[in-house]
C-alpha atoms as a PDB file:
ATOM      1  CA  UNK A   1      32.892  39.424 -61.956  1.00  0.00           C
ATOM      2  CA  UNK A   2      35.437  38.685 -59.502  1.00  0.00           C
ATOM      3  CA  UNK A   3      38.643  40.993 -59.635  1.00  0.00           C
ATOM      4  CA  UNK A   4      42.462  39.814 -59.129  1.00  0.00           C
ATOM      5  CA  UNK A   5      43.170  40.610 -55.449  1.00  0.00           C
ATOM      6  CA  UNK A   6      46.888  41.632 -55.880  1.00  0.00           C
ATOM      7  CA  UNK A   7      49.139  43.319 -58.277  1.00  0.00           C
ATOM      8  CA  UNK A   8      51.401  40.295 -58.473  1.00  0.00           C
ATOM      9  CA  UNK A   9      54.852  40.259 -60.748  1.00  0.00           C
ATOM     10  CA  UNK A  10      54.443  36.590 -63.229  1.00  0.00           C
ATOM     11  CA  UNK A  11      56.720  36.830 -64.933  1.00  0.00           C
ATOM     12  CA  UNK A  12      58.084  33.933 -67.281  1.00  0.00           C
ATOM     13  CA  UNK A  13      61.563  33.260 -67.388  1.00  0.00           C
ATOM     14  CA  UNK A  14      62.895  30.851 -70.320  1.00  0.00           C
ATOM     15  CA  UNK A  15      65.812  28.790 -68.453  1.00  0.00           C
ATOM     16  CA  UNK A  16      67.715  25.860 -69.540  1.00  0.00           C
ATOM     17  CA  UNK A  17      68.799  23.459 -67.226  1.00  0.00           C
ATOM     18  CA  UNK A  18      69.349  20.888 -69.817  1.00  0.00           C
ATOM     19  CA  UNK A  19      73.119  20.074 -69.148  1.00  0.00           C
ATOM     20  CA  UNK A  20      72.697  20.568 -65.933  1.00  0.00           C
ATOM     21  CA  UNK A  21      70.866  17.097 -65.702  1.00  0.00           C
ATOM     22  CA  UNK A  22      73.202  15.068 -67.509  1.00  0.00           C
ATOM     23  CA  UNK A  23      75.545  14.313 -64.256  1.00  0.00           C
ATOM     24  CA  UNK A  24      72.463  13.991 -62.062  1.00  0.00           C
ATOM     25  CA  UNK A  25      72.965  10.015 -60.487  1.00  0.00           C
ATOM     26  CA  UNK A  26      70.607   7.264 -59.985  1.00  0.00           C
ATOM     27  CA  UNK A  27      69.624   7.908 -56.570  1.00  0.00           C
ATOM     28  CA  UNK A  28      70.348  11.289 -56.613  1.00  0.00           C
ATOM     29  CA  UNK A  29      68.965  12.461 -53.539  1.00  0.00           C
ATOM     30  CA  UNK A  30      70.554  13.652 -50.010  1.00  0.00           C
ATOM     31  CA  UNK A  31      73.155  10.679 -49.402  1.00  0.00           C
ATOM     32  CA  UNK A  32      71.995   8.880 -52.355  1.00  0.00           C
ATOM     33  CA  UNK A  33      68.318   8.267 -50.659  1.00  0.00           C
ATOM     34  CA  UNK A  34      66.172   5.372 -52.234  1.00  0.00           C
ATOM     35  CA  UNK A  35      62.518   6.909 -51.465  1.00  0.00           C
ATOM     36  CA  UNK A  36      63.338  10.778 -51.569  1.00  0.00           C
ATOM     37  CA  UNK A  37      64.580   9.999 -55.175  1.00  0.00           C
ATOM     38  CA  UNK A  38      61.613   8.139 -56.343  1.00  0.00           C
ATOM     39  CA  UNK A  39      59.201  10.717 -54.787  1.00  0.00           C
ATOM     40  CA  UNK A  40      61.143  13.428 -56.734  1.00  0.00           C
ATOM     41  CA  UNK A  41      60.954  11.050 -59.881  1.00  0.00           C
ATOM     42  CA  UNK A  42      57.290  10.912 -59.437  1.00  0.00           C
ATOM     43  CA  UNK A  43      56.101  14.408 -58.861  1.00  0.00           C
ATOM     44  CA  UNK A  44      58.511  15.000 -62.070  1.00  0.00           C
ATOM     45  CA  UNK A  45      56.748  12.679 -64.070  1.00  0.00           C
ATOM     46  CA  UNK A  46      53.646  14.264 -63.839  1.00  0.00           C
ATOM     47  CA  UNK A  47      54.363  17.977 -64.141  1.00  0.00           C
ATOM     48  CA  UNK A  48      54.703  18.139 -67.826  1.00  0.00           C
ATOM     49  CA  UNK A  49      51.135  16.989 -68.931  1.00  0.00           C
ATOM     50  CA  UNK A  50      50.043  17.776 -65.325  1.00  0.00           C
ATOM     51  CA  UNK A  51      51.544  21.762 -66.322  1.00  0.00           C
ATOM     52  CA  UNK A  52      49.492  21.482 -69.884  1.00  0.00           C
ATOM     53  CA  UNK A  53      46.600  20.528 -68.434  1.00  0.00           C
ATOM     54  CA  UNK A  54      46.449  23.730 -66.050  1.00  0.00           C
ATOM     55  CA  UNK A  55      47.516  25.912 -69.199  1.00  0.00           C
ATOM     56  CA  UNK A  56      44.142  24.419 -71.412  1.00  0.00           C
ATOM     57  CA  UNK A  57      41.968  24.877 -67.782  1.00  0.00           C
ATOM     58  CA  UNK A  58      42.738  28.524 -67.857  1.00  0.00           C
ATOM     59  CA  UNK A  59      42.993  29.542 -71.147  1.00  0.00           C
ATOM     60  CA  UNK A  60      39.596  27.986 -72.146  1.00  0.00           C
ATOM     61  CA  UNK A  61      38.584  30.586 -70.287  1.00  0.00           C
ATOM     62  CA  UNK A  62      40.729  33.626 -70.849  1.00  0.00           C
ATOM     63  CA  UNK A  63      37.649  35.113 -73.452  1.00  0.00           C
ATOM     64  CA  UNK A  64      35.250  35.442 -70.177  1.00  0.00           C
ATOM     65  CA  UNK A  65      37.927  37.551 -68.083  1.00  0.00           C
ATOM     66  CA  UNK A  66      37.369  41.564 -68.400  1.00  0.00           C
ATOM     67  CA  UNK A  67      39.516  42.326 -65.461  1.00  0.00           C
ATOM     68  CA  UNK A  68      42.559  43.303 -67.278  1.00  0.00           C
ATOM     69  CA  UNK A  69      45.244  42.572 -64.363  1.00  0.00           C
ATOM     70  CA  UNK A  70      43.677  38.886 -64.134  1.00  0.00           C
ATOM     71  CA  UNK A  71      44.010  39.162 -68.085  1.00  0.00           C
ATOM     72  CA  UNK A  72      47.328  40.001 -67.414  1.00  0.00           C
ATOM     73  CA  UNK A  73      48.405  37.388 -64.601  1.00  0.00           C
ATOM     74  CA  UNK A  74      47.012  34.516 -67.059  1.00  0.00           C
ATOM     75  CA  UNK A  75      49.529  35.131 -69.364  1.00  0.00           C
ATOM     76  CA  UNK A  76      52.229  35.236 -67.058  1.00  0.00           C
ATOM     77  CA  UNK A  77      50.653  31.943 -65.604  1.00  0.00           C
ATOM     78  CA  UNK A  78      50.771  29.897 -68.965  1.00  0.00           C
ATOM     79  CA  UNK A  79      54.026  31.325 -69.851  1.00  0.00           C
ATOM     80  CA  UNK A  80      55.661  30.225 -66.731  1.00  0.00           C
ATOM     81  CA  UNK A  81      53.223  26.868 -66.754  1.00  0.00           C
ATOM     82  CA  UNK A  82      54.780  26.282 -69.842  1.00  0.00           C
ATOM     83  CA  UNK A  83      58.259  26.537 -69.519  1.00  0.00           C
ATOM     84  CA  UNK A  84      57.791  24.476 -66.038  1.00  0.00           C
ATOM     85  CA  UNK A  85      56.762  21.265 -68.338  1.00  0.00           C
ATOM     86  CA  UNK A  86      59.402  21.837 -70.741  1.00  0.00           C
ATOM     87  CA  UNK A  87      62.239  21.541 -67.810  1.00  0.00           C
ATOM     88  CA  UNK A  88      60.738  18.661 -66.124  1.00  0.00           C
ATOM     89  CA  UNK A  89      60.207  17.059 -69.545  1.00  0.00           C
ATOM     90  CA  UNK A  90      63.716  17.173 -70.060  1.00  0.00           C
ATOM     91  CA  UNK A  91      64.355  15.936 -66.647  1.00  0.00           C
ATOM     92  CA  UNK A  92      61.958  12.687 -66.778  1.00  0.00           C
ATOM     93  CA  UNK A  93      64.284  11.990 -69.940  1.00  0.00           C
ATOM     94  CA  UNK A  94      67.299  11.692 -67.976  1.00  0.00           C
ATOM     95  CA  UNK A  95      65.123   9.977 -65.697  1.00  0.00           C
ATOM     96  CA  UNK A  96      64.030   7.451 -68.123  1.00  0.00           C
ATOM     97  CA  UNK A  97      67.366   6.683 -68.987  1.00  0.00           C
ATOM     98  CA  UNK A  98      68.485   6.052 -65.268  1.00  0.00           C
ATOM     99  CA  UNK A  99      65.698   3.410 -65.394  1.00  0.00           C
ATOM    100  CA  UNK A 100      62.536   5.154 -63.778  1.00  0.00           C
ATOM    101  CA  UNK A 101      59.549   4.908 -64.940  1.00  0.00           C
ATOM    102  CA  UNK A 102      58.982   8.347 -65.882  1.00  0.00           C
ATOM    103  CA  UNK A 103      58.440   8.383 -69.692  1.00  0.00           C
ATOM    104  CA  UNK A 104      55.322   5.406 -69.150  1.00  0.00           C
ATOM    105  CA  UNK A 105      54.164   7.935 -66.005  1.00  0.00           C
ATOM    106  CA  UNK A 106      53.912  10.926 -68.870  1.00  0.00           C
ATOM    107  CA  UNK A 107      51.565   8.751 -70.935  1.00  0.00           C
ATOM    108  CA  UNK A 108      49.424   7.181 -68.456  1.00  0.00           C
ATOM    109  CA  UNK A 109      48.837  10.823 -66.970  1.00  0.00           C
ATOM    110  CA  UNK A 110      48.211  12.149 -70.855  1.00  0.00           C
ATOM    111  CA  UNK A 111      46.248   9.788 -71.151  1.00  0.00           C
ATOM    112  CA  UNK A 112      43.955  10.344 -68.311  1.00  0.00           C
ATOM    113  CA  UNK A 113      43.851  13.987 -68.396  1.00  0.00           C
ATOM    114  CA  UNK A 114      42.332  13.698 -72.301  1.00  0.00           C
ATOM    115  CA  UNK A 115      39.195  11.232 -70.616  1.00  0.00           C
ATOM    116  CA  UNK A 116      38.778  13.597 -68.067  1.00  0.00           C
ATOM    117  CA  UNK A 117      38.393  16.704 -70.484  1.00  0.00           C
ATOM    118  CA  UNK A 118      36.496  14.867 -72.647  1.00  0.00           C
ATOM    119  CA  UNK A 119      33.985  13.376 -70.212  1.00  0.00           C
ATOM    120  CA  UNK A 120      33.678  16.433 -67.888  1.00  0.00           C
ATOM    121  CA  UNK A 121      32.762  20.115 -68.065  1.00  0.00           C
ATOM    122  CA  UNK A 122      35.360  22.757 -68.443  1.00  0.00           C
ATOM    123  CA  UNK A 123      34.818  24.123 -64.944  1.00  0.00           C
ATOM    124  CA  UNK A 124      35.080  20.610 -63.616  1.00  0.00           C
ATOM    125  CA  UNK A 125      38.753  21.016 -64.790  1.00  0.00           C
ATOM    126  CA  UNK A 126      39.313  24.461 -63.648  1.00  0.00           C
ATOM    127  CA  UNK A 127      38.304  23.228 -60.208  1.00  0.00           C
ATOM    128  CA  UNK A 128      40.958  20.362 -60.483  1.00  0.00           C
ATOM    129  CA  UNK A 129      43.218  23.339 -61.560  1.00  0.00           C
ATOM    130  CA  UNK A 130      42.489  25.279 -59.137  1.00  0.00           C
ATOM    131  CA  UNK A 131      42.408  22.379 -56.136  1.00  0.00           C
ATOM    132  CA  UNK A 132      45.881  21.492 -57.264  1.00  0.00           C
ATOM    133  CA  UNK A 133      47.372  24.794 -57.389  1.00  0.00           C
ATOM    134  CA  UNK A 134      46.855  24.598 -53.819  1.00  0.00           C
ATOM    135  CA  UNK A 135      48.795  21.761 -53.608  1.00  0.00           C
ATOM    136  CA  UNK A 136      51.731  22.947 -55.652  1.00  0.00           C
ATOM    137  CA  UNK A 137      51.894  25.758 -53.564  1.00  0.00           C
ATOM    138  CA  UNK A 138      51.710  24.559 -50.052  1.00  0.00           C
ATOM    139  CA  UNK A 139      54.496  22.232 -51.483  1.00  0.00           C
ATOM    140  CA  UNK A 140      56.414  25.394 -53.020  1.00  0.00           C
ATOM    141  CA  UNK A 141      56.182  27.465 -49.318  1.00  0.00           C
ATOM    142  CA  UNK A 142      57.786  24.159 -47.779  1.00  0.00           C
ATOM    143  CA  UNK A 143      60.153  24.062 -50.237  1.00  0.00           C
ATOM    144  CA  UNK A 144      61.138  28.003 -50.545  1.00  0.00           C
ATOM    145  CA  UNK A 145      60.759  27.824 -46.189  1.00  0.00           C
ATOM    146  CA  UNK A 146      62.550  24.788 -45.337  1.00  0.00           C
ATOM    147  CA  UNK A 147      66.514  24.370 -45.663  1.00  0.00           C
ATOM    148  CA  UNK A 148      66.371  20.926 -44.583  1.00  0.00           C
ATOM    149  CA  UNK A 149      63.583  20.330 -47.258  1.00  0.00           C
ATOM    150  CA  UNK A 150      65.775  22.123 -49.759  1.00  0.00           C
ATOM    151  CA  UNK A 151      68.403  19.579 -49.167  1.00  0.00           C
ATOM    152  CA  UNK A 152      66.614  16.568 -49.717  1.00  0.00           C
ATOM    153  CA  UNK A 153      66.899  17.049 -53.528  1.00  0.00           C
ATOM    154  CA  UNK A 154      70.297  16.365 -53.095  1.00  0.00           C
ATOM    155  CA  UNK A 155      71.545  17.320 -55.976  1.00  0.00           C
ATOM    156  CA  UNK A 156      72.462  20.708 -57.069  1.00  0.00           C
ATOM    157  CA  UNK A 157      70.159  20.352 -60.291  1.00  0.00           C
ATOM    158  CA  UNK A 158      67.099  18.654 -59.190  1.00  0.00           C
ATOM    159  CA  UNK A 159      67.235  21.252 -56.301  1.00  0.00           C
ATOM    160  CA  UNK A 160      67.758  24.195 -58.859  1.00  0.00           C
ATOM    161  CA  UNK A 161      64.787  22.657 -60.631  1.00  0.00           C
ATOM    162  CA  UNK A 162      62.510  22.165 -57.760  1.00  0.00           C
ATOM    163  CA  UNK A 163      63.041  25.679 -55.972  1.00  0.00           C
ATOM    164  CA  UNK A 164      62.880  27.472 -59.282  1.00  0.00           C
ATOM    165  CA  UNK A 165      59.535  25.779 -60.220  1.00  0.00           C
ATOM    166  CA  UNK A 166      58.527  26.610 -56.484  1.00  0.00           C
ATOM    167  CA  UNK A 167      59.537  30.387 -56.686  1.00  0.00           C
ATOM    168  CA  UNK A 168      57.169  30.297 -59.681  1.00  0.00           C
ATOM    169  CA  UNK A 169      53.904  28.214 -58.295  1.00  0.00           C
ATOM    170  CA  UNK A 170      54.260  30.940 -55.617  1.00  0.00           C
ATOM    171  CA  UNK A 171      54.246  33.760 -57.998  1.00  0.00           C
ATOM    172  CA  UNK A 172      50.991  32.637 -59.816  1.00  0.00           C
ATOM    173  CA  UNK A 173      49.405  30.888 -56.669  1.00  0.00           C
ATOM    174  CA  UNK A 174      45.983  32.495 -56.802  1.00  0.00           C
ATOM    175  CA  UNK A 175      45.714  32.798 -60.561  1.00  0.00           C
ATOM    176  CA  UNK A 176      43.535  29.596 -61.811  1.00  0.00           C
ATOM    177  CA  UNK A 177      41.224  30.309 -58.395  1.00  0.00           C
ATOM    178  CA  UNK A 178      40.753  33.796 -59.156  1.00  0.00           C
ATOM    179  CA  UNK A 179      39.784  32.825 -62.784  1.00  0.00           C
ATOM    180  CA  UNK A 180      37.147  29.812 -60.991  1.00  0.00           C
ATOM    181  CA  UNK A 181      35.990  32.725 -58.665  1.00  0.00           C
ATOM    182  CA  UNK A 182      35.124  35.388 -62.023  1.00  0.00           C
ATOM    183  CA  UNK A 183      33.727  32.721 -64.267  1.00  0.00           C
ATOM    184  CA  UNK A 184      31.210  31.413 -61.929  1.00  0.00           C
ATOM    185  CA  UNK A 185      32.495  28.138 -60.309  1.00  0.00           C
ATOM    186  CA  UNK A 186      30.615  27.463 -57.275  1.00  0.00           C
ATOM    187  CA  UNK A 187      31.801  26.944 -53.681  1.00  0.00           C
ATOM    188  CA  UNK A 188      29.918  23.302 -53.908  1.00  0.00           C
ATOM    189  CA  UNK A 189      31.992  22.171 -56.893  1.00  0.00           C
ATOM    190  CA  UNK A 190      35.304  23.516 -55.641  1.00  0.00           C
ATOM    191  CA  UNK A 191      35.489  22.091 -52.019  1.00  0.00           C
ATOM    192  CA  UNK A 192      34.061  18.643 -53.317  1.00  0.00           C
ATOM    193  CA  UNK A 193      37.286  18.483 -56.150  1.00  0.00           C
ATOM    194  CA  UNK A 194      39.307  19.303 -53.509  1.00  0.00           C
ATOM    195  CA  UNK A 195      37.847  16.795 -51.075  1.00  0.00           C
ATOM    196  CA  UNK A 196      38.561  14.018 -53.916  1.00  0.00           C
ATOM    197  CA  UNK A 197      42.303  15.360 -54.667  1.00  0.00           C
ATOM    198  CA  UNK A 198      43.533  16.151 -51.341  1.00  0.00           C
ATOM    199  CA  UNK A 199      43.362  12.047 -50.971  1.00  0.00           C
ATOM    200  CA  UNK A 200      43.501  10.771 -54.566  1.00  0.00           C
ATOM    201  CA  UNK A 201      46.791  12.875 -55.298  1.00  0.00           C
ATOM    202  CA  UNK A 202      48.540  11.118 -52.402  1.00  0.00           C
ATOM    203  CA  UNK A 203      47.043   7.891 -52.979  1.00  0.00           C
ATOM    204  CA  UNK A 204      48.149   8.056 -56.621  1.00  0.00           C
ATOM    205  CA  UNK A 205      51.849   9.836 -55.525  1.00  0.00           C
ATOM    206  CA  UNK A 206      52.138   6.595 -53.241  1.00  0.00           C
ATOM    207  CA  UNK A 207      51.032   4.232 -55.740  1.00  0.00           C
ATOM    208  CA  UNK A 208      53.271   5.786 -58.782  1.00  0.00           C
ATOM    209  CA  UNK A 209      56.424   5.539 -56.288  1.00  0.00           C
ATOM    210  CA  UNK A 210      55.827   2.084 -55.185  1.00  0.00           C
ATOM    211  CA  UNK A 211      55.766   0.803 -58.418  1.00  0.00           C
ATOM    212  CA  UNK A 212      58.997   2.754 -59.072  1.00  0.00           C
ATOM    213  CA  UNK A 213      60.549   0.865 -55.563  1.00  0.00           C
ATOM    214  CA  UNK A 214      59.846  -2.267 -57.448  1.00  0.00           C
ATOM    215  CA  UNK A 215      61.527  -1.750 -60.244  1.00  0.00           C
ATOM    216  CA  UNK A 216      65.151  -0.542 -58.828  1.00  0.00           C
ATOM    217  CA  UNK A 217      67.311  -3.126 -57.787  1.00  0.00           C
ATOM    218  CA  UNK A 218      68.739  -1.214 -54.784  1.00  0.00           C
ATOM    219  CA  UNK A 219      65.120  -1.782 -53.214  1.00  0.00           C
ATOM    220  CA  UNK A 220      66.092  -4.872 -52.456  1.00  0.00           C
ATOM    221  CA  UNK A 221      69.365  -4.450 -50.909  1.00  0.00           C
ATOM    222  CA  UNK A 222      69.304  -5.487 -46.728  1.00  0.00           C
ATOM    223  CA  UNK A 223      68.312  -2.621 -45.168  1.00  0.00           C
ATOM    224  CA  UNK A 224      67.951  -0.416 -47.721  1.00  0.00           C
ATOM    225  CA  UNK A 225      64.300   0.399 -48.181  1.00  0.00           C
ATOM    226  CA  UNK A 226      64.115   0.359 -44.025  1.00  0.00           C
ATOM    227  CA  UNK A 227      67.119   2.798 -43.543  1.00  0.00           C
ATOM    228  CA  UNK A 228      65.006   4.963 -46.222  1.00  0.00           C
ATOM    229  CA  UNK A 229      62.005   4.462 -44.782  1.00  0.00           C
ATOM    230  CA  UNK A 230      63.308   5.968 -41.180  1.00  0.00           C
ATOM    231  CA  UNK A 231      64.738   9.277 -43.303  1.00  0.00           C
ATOM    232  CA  UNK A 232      61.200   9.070 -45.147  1.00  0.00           C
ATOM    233  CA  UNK A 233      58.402   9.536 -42.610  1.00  0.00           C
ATOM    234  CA  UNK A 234      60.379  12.260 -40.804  1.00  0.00           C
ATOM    235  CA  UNK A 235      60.857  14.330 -43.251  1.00  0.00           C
ATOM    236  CA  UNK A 236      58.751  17.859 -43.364  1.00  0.00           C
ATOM    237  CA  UNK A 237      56.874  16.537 -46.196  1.00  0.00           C
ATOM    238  CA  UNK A 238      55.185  14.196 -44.094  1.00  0.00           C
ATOM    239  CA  UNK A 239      54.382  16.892 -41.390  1.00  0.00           C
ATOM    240  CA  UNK A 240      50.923  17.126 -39.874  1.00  0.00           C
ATOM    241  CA  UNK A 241      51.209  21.163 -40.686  1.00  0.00           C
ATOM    242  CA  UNK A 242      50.841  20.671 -44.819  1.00  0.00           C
ATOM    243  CA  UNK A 243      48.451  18.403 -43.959  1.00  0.00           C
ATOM    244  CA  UNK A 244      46.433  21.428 -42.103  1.00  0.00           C
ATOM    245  CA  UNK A 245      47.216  24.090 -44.807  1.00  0.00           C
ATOM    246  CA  UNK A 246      45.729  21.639 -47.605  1.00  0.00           C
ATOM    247  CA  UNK A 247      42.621  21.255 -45.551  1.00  0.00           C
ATOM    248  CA  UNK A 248      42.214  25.017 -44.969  1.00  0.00           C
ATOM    249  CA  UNK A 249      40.847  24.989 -48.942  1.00  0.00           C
ATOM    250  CA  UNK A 250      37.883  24.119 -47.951  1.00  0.00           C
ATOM    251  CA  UNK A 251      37.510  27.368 -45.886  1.00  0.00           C
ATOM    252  CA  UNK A 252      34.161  29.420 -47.495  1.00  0.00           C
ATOM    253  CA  UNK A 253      36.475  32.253 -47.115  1.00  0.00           C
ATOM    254  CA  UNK A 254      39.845  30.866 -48.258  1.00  0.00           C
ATOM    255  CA  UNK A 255      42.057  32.788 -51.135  1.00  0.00           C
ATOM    256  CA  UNK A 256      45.540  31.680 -51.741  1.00  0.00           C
ATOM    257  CA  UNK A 257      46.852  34.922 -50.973  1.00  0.00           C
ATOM    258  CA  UNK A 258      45.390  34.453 -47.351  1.00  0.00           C
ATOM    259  CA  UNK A 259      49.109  32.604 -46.808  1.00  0.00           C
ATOM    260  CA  UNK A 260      51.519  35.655 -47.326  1.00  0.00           C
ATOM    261  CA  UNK A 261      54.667  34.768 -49.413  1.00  0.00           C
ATOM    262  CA  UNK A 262      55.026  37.655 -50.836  1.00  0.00           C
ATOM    263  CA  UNK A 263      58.874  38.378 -48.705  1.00  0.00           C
ATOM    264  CA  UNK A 264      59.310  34.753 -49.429  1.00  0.00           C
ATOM    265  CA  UNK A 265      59.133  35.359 -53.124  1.00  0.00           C
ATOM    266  CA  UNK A 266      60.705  38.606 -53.383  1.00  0.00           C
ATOM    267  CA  UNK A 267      63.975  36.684 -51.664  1.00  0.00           C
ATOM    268  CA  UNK A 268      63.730  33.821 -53.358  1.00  0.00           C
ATOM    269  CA  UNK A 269      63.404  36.021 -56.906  1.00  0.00           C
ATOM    270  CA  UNK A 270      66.639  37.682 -55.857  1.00  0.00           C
ATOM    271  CA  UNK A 271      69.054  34.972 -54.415  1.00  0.00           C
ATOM    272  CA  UNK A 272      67.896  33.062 -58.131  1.00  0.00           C
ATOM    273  CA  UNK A 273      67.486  35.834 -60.682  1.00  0.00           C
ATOM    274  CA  UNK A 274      68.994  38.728 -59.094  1.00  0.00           C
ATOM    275  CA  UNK A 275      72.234  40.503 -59.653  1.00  0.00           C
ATOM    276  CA  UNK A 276      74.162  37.750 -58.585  1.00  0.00           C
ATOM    277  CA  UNK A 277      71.349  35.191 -58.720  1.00  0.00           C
ATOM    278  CA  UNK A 278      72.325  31.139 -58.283  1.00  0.00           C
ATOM    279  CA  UNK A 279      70.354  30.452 -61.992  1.00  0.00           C
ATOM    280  CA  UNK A 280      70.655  33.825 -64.079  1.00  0.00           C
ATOM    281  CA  UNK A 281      73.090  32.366 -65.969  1.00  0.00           C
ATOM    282  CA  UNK A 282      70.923  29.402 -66.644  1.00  0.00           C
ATOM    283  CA  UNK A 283      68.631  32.200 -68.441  1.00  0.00           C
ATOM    284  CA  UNK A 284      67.736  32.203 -72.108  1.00  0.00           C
ATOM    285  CA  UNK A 285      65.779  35.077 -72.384  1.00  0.00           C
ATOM    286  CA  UNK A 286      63.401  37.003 -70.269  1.00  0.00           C
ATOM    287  CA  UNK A 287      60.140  38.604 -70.532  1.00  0.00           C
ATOM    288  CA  UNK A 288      57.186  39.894 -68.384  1.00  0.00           C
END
């Protein structure tokens, strides 16, 4: 039975951002950017049942685990899972009412997370956990590393939302592989999900925002979608080196913890939640 590497701190913090969102705009990224806004709205859209999902993947298996620190980090891992989809629930409904498709993007996704739990084994779907925590993560070091990727949310909410759920996916990085790793999952079955997400995530992330282009009307201003389009493909989450550090999943040695955040997180826990911390005020309680 595999062990939890680290002693790592999950711990879940209940925050409310709800009023927060009320003043956020339509295009509410830096300098009002069309595409940064609608690649936001779509990674949004999916996090709540996207978050659930991951919670039911690791807690089917919770029963199996006898190391008690993994015991341990999967409760901190669905507590903090959890609260993630409440916040970005509430954000896809201010969403919705600024006219993106968000709400129909939370169905089709519940939706097609229920056929795929129905049809395929419960380690099937802790490898897409796991596979996808990877993702989230790379994502959360770019966004926890990276001022200028910090300041494409734009604005101050969205970006309080985004580097607070990244501080977090840090935290519990290694959690649903560890759990793969004691139950049994093989290496076959993990680098093939992985092989199948690294491009079907993006594919689908592309797909979900260009049907979101379509629908706003500043799309089709002169210009627009080409001025957005310059900002777009430079920015770091386009950059060859998440590219590389999604790949290196499919290492037979790889861990999560192999990419050391750990003074990454320990800043990033005290410029949000420390004595003077950007978002302790935004807390409603707090527990380990």
């Amino acid at each position: 039975m595999t062990q939890a590497r680290n002693h790592r701190k999950i711990q879940t913090r209940r925050i409310s951002l709800d009023e927060s969102f009320q003043d956020v705009p339509r295009h509410f990224a830096r300098d009002g950017d069309l595409m940064l806004s609608h690649l936001a709205a779509a990674l949004s859209a999916v996090f709540p049942d996207g978050e659930d999902f991951f919670v039911r993947s690791v807690r089917r298996f919770r029963d199996e685990i006898t190391d008690p620190e993994l015991k341990r980090q999967v409760a901190g891992f669905i507590g903090q899972e959890a609260m993630h989809g409440r916040e970005h629930r509430v954000f896809n409904q201010r969403l919705d009412e600024l006219g993106y498709p968000t709400k129909r993007v939370e169905w089709i996704t519940k939706r097609g997370l229920a056929i795929r739990e129905r049809a395929l084994s419960a380690k099937s779907n802790l490898a897409v956990t796991a596979a996808l925590e990877h993702f989230t993560a790379t994502l959360a070091e770019l966004v926890l590393s990276s001022e200028e990727t910090r300041d494409l949310f734009g604005h101050q909410a969205v970006r309080d939302l985004f580097v607070w759920h990244a501080l977090e996916e840090s935290e519990h990085k290694a959690v649903a592989f560890d759990v793969y790793q004691a139950v049994g999952g093989t290496e076959r079955m993990r680098v093939m999900t992985m092989n199948l997400f690294r491009y079907g995530f993006v594919l689908a992330m592309a797909a979900q925002m260009i049907v979101s282009l379509l629908g706003d009307r500043a799309t089709y201003r002169p210009g627009n979608l080409r001025r957005s389009w310059r900002t777009f493909r430079r920015s770091p989450v386009l950059s060859k080196e998440i590219w590389i550090q999604l790949r290196d999943y499919n290492r037979p040695d790889f861990h999560p913890d192999d990419s050391d955040t750990n003074e990454l997180v320990e800043r990033w826990r005290k410029e949000l939640f420390g004595e003077y911390g950007t978002l302790s005020d935004k807390l409603v309680t707090s527990g380990a």
